[in-house]
N, C-alpha and C. Protein backbone atom coordinates (compact mmCIF):
# COMPACT_ATOMS: atom_id res chain seq x y z
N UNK A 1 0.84 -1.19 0.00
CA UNK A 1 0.00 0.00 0.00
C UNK A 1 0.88 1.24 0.00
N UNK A 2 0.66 2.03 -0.71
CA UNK A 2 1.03 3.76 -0.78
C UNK A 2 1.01 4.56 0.45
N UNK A 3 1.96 4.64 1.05
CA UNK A 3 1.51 5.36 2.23
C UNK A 3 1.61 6.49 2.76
N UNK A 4 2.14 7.37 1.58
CA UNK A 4 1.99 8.57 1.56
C UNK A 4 1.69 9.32 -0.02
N UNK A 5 1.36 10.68 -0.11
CA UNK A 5 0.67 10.78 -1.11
C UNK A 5 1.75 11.05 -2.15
N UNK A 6 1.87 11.08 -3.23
CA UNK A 6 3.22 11.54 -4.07
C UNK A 6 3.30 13.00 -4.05
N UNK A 7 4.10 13.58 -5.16
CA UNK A 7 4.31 15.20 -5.21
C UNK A 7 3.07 15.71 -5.83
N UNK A 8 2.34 17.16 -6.01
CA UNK A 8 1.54 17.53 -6.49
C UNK A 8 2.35 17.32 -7.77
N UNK A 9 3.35 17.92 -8.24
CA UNK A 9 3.70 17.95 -9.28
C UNK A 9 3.72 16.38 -10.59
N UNK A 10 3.63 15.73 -9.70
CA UNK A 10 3.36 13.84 -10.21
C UNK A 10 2.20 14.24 -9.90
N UNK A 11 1.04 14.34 -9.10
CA UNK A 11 -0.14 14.27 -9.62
C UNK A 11 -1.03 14.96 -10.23
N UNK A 12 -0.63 16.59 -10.87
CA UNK A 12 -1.30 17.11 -11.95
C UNK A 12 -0.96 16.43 -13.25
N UNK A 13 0.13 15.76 -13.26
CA UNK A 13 0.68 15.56 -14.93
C UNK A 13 -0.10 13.75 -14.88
N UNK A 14 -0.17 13.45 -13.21
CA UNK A 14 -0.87 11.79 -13.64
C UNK A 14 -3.05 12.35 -13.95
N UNK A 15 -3.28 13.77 -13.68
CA UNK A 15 -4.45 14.33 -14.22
C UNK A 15 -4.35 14.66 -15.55
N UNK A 16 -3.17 15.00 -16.28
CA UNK A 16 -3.88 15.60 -17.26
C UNK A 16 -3.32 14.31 -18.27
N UNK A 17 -2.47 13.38 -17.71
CA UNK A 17 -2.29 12.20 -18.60
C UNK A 17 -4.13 11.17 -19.08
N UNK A 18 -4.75 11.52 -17.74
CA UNK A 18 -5.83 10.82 -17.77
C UNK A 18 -6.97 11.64 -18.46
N UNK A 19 -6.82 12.38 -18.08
CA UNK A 19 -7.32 13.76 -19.56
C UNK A 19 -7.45 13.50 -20.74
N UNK A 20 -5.93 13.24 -21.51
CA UNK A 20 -5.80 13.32 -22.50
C UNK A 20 -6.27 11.87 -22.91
N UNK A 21 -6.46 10.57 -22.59
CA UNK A 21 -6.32 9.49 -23.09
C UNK A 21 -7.75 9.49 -23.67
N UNK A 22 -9.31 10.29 -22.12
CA UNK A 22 -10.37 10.24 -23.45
C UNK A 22 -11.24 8.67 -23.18
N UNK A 23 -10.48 8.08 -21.79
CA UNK A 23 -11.34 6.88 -21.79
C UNK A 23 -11.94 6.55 -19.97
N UNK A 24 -12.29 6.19 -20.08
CA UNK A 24 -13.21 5.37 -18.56
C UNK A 24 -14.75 6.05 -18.77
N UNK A 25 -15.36 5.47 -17.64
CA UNK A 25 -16.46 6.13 -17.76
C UNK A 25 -16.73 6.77 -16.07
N UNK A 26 -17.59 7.65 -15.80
CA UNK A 26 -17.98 7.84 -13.76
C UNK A 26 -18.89 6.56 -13.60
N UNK A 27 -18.63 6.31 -12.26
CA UNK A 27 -19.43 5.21 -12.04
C UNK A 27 -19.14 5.68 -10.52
N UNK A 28 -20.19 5.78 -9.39
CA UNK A 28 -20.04 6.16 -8.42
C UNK A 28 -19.49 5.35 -7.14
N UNK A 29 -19.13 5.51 -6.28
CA UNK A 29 -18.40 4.57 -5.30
C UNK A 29 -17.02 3.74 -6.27
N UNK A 30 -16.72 4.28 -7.29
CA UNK A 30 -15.41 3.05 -7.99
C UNK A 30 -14.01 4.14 -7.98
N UNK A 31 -12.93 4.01 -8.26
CA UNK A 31 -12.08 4.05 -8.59
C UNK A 31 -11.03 4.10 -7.61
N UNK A 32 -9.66 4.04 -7.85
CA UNK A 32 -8.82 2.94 -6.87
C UNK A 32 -6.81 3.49 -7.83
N UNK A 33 -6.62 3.38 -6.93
CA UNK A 33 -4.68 3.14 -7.37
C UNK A 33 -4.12 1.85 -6.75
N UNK A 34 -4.28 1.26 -7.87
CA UNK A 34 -3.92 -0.62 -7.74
C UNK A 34 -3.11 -0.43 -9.23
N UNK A 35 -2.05 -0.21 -9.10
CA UNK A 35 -2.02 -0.67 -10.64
C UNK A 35 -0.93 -2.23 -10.40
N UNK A 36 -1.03 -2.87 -11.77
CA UNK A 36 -0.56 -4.22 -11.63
C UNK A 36 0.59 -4.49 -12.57
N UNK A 37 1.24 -5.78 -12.76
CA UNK A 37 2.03 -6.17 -13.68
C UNK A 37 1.59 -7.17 -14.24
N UNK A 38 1.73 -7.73 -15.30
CA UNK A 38 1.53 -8.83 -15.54
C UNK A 38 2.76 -9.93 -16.33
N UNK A 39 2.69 -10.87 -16.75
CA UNK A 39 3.54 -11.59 -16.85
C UNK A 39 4.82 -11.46 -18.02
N UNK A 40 4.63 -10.78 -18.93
CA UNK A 40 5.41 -10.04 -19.13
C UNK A 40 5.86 -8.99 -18.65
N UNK A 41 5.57 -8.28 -17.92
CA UNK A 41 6.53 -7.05 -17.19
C UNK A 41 5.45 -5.91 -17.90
N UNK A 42 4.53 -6.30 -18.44
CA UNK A 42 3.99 -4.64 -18.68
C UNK A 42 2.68 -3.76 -17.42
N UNK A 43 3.02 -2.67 -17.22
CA UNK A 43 2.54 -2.09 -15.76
C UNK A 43 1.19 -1.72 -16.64
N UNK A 44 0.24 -1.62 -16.35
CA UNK A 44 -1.33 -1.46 -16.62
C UNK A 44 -1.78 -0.77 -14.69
N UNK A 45 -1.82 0.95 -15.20
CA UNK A 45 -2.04 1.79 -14.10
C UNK A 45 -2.87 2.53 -14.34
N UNK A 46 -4.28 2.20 -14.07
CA UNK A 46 -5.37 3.28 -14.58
C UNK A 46 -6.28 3.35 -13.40
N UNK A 47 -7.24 3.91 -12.98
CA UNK A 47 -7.84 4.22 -11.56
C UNK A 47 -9.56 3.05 -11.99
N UNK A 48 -9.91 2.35 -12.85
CA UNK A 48 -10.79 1.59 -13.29
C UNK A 48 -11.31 0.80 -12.47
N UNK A 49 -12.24 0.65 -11.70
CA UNK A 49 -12.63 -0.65 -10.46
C UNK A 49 -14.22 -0.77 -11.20
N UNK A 50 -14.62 -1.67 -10.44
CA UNK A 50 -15.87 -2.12 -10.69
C UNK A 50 -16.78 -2.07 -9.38
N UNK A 51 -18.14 -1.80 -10.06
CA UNK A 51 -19.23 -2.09 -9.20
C UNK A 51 -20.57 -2.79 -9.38
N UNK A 52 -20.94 -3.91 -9.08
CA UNK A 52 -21.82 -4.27 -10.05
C UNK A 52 -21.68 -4.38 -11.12
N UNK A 53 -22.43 -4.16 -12.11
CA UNK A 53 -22.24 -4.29 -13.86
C UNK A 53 -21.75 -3.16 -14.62
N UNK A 54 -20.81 -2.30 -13.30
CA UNK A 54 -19.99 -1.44 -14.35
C UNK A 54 -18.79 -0.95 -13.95
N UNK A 55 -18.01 -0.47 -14.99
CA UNK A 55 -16.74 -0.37 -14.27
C UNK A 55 -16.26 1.42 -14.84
N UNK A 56 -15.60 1.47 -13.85
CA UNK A 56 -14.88 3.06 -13.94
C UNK A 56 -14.56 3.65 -12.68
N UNK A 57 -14.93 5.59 -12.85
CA UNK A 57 -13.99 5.78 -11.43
C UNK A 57 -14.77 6.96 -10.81
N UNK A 58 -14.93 7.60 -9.58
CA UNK A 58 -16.16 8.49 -9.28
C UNK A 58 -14.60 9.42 -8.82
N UNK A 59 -15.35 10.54 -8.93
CA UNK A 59 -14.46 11.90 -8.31
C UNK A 59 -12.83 11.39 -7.46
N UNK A 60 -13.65 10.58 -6.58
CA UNK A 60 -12.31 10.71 -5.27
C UNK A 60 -11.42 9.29 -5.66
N UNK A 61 -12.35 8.30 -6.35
CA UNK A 61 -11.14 7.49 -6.78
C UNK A 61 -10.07 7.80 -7.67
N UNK A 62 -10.69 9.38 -8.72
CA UNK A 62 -9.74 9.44 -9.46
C UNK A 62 -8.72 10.59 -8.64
N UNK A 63 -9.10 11.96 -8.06
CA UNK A 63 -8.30 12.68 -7.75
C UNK A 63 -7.79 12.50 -6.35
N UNK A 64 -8.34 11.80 -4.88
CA UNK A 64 -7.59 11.52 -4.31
C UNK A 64 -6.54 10.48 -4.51
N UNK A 65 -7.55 9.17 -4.86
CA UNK A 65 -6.90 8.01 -4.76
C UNK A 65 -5.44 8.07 -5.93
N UNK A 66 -6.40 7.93 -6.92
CA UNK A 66 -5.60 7.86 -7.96
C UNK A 66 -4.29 8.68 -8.77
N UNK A 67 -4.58 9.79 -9.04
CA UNK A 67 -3.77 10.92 -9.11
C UNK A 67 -2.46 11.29 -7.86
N UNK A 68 -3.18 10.89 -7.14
CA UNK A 68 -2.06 11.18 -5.82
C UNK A 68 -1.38 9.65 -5.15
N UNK A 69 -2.04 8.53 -5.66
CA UNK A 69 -0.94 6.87 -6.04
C UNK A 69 -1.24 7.03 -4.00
N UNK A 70 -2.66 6.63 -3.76
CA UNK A 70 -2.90 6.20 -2.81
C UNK A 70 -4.25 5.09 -2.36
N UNK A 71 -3.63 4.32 -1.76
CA UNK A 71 -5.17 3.26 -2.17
C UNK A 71 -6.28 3.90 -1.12
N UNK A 72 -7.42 3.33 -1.74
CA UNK A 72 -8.15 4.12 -1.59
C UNK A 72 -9.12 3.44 0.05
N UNK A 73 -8.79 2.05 0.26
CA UNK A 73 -9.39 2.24 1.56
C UNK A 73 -8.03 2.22 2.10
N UNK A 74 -8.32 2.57 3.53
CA UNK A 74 -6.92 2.93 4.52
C UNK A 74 -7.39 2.80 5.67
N UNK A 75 -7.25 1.48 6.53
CA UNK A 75 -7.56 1.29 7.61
C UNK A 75 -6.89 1.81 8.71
N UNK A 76 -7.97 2.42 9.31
CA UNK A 76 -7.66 3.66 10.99
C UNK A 76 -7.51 4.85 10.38
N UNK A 77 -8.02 5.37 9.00
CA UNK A 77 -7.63 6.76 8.51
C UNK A 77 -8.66 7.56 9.32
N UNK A 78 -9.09 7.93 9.25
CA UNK A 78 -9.57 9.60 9.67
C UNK A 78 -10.88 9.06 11.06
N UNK A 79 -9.91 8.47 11.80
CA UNK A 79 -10.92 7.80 12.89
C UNK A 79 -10.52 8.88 14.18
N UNK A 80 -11.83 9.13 14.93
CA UNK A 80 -12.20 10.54 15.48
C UNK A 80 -13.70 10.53 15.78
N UNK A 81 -14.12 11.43 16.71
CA UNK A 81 -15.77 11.90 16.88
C UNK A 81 -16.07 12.40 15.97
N UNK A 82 -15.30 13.46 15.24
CA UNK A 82 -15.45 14.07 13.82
C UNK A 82 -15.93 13.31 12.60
N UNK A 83 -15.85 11.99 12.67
CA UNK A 83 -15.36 11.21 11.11
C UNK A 83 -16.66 11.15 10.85
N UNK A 84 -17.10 11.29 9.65
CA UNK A 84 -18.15 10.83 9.11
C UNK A 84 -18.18 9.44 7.81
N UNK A 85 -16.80 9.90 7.82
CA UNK A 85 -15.83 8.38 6.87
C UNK A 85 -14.96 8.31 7.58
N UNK A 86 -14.53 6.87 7.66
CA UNK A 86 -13.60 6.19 8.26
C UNK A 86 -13.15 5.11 7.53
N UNK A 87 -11.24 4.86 7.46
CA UNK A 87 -11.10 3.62 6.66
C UNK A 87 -10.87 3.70 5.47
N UNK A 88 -11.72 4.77 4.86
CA UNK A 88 -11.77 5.22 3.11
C UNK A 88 -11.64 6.64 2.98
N UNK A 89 -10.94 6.91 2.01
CA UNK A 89 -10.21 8.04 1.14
C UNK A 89 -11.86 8.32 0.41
N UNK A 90 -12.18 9.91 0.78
CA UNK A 90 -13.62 10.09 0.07
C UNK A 90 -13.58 11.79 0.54
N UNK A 91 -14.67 12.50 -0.26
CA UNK A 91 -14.59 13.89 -0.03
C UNK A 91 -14.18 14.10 1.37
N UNK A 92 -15.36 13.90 2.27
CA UNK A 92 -15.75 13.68 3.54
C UNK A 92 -14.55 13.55 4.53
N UNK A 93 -13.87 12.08 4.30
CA UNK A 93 -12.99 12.14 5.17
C UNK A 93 -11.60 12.80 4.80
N UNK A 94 -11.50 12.91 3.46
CA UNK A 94 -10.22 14.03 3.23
C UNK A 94 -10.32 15.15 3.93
N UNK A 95 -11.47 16.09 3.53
CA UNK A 95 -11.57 17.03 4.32
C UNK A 95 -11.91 16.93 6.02
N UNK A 96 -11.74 16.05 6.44
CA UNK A 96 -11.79 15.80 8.11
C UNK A 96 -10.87 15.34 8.73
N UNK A 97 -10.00 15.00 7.49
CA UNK A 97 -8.54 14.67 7.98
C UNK A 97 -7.84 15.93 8.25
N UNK A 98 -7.76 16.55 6.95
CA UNK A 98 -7.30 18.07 7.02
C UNK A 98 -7.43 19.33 8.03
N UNK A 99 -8.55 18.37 8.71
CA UNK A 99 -9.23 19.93 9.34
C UNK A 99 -8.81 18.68 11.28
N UNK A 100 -8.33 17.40 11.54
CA UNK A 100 -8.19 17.21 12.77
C UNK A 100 -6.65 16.66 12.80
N UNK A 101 -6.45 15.37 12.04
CA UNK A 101 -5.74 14.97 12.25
C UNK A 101 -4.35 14.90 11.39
N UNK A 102 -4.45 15.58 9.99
CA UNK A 102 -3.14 16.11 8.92
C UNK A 102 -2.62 14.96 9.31
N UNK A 103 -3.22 13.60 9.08
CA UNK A 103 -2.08 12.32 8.57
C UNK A 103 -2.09 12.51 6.95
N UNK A 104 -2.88 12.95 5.86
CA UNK A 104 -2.57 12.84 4.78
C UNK A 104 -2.78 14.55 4.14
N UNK A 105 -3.69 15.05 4.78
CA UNK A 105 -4.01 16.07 4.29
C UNK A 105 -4.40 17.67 4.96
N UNK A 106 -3.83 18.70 4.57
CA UNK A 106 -3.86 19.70 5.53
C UNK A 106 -4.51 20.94 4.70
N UNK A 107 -5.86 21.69 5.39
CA UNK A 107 -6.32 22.76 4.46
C UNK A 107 -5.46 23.87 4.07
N UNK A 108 -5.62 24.58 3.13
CA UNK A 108 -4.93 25.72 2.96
C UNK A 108 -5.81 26.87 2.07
N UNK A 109 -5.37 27.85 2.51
CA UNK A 109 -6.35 29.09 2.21
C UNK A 109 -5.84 29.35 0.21
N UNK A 110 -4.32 29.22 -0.36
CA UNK A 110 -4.09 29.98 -1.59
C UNK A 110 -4.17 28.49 -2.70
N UNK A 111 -4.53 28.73 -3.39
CA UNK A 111 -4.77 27.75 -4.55
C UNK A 111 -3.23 27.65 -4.96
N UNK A 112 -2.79 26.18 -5.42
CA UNK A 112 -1.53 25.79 -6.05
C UNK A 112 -2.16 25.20 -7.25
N UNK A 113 -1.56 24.36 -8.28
CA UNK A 113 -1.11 23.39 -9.14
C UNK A 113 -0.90 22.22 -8.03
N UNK A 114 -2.02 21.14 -8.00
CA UNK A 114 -1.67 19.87 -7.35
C UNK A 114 -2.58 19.75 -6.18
N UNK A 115 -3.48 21.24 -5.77
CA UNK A 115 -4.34 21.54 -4.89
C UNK A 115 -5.67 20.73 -5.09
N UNK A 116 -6.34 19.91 -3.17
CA UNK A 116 -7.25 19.39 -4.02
C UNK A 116 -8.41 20.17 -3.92
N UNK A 117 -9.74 20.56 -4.99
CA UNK A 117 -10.89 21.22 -4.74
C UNK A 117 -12.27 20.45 -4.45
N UNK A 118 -12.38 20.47 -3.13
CA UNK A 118 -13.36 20.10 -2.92
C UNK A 118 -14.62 20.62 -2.32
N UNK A 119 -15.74 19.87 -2.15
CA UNK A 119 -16.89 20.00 -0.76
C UNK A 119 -17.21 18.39 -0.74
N UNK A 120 -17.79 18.58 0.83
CA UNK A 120 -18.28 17.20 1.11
C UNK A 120 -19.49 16.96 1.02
N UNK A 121 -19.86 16.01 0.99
CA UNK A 121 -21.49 15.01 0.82
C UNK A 121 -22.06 16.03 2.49
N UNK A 122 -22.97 15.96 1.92
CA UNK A 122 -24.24 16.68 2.80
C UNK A 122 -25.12 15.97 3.73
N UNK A 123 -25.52 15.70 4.78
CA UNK A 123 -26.11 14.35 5.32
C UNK A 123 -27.42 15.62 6.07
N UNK A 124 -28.40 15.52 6.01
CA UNK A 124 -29.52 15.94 6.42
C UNK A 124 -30.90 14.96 6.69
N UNK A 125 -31.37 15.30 7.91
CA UNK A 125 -32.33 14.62 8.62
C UNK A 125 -33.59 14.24 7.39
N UNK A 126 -33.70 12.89 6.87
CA UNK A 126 -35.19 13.13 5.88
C UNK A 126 -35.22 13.53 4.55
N UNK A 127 -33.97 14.24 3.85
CA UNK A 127 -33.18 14.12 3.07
C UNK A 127 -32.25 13.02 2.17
N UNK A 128 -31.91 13.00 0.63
CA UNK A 128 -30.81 11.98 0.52
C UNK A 128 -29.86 12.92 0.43
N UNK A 129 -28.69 12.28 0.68
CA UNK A 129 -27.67 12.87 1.06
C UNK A 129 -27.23 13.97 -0.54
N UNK A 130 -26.39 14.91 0.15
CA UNK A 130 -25.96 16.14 -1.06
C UNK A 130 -24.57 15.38 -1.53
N UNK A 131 -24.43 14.95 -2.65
CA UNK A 131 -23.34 13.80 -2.47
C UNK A 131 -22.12 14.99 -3.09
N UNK A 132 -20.68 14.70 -2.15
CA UNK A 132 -19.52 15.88 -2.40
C UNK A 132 -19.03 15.47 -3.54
N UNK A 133 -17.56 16.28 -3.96
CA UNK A 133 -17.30 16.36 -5.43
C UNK A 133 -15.74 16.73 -5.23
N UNK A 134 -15.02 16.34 -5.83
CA UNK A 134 -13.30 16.98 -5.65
C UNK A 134 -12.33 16.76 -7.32
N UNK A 135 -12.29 17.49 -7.10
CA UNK A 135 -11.16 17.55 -8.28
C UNK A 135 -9.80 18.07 -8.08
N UNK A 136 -8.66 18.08 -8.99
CA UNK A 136 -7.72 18.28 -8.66
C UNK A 136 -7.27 19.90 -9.12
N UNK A 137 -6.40 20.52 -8.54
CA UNK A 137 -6.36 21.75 -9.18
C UNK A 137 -5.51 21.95 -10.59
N UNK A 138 -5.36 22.52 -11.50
CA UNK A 138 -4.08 22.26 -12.60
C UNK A 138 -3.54 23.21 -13.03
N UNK A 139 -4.39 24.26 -12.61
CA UNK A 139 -3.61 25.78 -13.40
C UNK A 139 -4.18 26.63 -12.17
N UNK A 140 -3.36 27.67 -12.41
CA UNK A 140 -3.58 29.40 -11.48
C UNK A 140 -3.31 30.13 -12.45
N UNK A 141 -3.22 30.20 -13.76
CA UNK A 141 -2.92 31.77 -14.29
C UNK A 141 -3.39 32.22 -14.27
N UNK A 142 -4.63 32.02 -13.86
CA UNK A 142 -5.96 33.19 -14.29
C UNK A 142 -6.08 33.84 -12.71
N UNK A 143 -5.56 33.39 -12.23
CA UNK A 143 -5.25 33.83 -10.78
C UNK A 143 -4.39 34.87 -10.43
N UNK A 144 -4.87 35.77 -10.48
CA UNK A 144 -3.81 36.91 -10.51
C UNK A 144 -3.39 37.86 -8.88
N UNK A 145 -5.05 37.62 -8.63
CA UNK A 145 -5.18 37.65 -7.19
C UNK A 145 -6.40 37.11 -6.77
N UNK A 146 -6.03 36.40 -5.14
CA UNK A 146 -6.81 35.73 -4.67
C UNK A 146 -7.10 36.41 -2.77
N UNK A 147 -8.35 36.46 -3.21
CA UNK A 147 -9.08 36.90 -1.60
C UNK A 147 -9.09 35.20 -0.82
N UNK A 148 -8.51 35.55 0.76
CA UNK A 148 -8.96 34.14 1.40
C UNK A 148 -10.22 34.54 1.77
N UNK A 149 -10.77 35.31 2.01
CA UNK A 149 -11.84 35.76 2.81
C UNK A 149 -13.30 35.53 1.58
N UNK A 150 -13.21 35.68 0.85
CA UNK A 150 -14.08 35.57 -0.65
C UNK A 150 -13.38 34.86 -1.58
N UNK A 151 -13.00 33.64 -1.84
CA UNK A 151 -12.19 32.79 -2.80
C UNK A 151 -13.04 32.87 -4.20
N UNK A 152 -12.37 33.02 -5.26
CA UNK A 152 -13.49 32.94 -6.16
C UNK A 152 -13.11 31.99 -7.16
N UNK A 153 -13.35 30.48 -6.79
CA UNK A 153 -13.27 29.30 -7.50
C UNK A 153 -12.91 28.65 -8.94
N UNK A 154 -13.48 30.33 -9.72
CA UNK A 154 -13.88 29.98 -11.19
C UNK A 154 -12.66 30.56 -11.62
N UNK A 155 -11.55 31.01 -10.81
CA UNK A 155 -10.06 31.45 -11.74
C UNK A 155 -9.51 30.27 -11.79
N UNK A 156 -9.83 29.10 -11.25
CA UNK A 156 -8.81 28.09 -11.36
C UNK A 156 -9.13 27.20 -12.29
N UNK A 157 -8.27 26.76 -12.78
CA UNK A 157 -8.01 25.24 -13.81
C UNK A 157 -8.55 23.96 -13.08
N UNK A 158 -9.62 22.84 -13.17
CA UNK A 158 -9.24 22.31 -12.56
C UNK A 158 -9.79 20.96 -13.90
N UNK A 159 -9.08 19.94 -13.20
CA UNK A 159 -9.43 18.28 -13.58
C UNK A 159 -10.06 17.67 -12.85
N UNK A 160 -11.04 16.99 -13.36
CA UNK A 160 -12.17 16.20 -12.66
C UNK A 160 -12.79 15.02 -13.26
N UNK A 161 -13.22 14.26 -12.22
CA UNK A 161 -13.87 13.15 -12.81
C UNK A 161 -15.37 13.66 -12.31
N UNK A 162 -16.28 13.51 -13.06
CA UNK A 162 -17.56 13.72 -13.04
C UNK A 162 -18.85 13.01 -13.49
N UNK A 163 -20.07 12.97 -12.81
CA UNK A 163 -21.23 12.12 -13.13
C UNK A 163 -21.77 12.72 -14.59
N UNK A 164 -23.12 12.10 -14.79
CA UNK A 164 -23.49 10.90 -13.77
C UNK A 164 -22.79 9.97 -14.49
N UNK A 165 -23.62 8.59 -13.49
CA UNK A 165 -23.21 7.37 -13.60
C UNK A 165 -23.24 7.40 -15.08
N UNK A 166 -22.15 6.54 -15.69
CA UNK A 166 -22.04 5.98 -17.04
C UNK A 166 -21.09 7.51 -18.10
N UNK A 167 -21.11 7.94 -17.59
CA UNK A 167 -20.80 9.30 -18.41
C UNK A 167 -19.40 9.11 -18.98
N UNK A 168 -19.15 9.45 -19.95
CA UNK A 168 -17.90 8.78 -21.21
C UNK A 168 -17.62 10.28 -21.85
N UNK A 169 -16.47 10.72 -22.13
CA UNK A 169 -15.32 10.28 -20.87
C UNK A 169 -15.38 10.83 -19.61
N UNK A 170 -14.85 10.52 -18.52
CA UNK A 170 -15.04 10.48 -17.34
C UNK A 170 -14.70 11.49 -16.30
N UNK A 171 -13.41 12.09 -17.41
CA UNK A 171 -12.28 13.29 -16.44
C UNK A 171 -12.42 14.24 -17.80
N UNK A 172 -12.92 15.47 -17.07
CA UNK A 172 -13.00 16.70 -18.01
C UNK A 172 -12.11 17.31 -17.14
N UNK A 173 -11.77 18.40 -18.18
CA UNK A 173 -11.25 19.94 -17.53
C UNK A 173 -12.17 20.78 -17.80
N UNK A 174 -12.19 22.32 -16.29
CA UNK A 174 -12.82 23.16 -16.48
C UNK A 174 -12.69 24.30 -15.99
N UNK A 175 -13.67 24.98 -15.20
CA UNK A 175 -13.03 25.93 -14.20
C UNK A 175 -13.25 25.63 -13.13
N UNK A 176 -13.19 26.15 -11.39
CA UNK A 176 -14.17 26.07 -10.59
C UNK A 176 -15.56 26.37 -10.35
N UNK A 177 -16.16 26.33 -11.16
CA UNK A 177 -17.30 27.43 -11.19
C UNK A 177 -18.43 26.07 -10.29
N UNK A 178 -18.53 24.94 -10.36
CA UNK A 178 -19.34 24.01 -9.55
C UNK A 178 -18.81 24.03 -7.95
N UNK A 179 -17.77 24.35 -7.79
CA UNK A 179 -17.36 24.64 -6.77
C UNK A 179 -17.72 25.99 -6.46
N UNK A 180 -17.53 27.00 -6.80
CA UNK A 180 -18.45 28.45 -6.67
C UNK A 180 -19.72 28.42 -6.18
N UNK A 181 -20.52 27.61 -7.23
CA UNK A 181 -21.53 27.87 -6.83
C UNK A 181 -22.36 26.78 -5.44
N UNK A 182 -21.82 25.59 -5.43
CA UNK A 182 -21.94 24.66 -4.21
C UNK A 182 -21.66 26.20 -2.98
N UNK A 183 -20.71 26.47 -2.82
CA UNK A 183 -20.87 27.45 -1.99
C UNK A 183 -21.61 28.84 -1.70
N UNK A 184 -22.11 29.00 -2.73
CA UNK A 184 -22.98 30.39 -2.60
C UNK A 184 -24.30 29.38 -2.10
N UNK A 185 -24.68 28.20 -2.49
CA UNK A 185 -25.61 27.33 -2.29
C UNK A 185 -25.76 27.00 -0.77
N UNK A 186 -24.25 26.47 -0.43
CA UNK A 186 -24.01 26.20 1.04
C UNK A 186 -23.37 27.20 1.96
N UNK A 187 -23.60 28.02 2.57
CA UNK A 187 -22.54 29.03 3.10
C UNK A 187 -21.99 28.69 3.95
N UNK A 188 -22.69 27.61 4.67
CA UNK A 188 -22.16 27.50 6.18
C UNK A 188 -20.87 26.82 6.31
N UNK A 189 -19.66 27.43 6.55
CA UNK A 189 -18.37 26.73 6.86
C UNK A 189 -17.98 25.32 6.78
N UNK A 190 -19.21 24.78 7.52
CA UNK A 190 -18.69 23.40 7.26
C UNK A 190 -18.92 22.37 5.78
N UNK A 191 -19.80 23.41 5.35
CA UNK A 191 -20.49 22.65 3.89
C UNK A 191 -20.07 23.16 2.47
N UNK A 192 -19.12 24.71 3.07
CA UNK A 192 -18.52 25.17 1.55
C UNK A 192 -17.38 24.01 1.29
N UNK A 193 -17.03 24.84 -0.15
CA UNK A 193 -15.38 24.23 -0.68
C UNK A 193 -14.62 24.63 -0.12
N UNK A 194 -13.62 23.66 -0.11
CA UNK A 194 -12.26 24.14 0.72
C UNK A 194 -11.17 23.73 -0.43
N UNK A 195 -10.10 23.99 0.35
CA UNK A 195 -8.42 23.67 -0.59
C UNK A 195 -7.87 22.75 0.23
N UNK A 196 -6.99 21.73 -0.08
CA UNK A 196 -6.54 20.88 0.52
C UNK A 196 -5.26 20.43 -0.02
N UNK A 197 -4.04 20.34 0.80
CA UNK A 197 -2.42 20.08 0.04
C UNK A 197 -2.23 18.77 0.60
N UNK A 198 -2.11 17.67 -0.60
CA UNK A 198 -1.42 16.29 0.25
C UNK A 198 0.22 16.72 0.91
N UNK A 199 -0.33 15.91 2.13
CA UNK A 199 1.52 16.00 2.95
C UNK A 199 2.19 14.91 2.23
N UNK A 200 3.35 14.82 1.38
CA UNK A 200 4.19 14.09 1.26
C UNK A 200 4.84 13.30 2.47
């Protein structure tokens, strides 16, 4: 198992490699950093898992797990009164790692290249859940200046894997602007987007 996350700089270029190729499909709860060998020696490393009768990769298998070459369950990760995930790499517990215990991940207020963008799944009484979303960051030029106090999402570059289920291809690029607006949607601190830097 991977037990720490690689460099941002290895995981924007393992985003925009997966970018460019143009293949998987979203499939929710899937994707994973397992890659294998096989008997000739050739490495086959793509974030692809299965669920039921389909296979591919949802948001966090591709930009936590995958992009950053970490498997994606992790037993005793983000275990706490806080946790709302435990065990598994997912919006939720990334960002609850970041915000108690910085074994993998620590918030930060200025957007980088390698930054992750997220919000978490929503859990309300009687409700189905507001399910979270993360992508990876890939560019700042358009970033010329940045308020911490008012972040405004849509200067950044980012890579993502995105729904719905079945959706071909799987990892677009765009801006932040779904992240923008999740937060004008959610205001309350604990339910906006945040920034998040893997600790090497």
């Amino acid at each position: 198992m991977n037990e720490r996350p690689c460099s941002a700089t290895e995981a924007v270029l393992r985003a925009r490699l997966l970018l460019a190729a143009k293949t998987g499909q979203y499939v929710l709860g899937t994707g994973d950093y397992r890659p294998w060998t096989d008997e000739a020696g050739n490495v086959t490393d793509w974030p692809w898992t299965s669920r039921g009768t389909m296979t591919g990769s949802d948001c966090a298998g591709f930009a936590i797990s995958w992009c950053y070459k970490l498997r994606r369950h992790r037993p005793g990760f983000n275990k706490g009164h806080w946790a709302t995930v435990a065990d598994d790499l997912n919006c939720n517990s990334a960002i609850e790692d970041g915000r108690h215990n910085r074994e993998l991940f620590e918030e930060v207020l200025t957007p980088f290249p390698g930054a992750l963008l997220l919000y978490p799944t929503i859990y309300l009484a009687g409700r189905s859940p507001f399910i979270g979303h993360v992508g990876i960051v890939s560019g700042v030029d358009r970033c010329l200046e940045w308020d911490v106090d008012a972040p405004d999402f849509t200067l950044l570059d980012v890579i993502h894997c995105c729904g719905p289920n079945g959706r071909k291809p799987a990892v677009v690029k765009s801006d932040g602007a779904i992240w923008q607006h999740h937060s004008h949607l959610w205001p309350k601190p604990e339910h906006k987007s945040v920034l998040l830097r893997a600790l090497p």
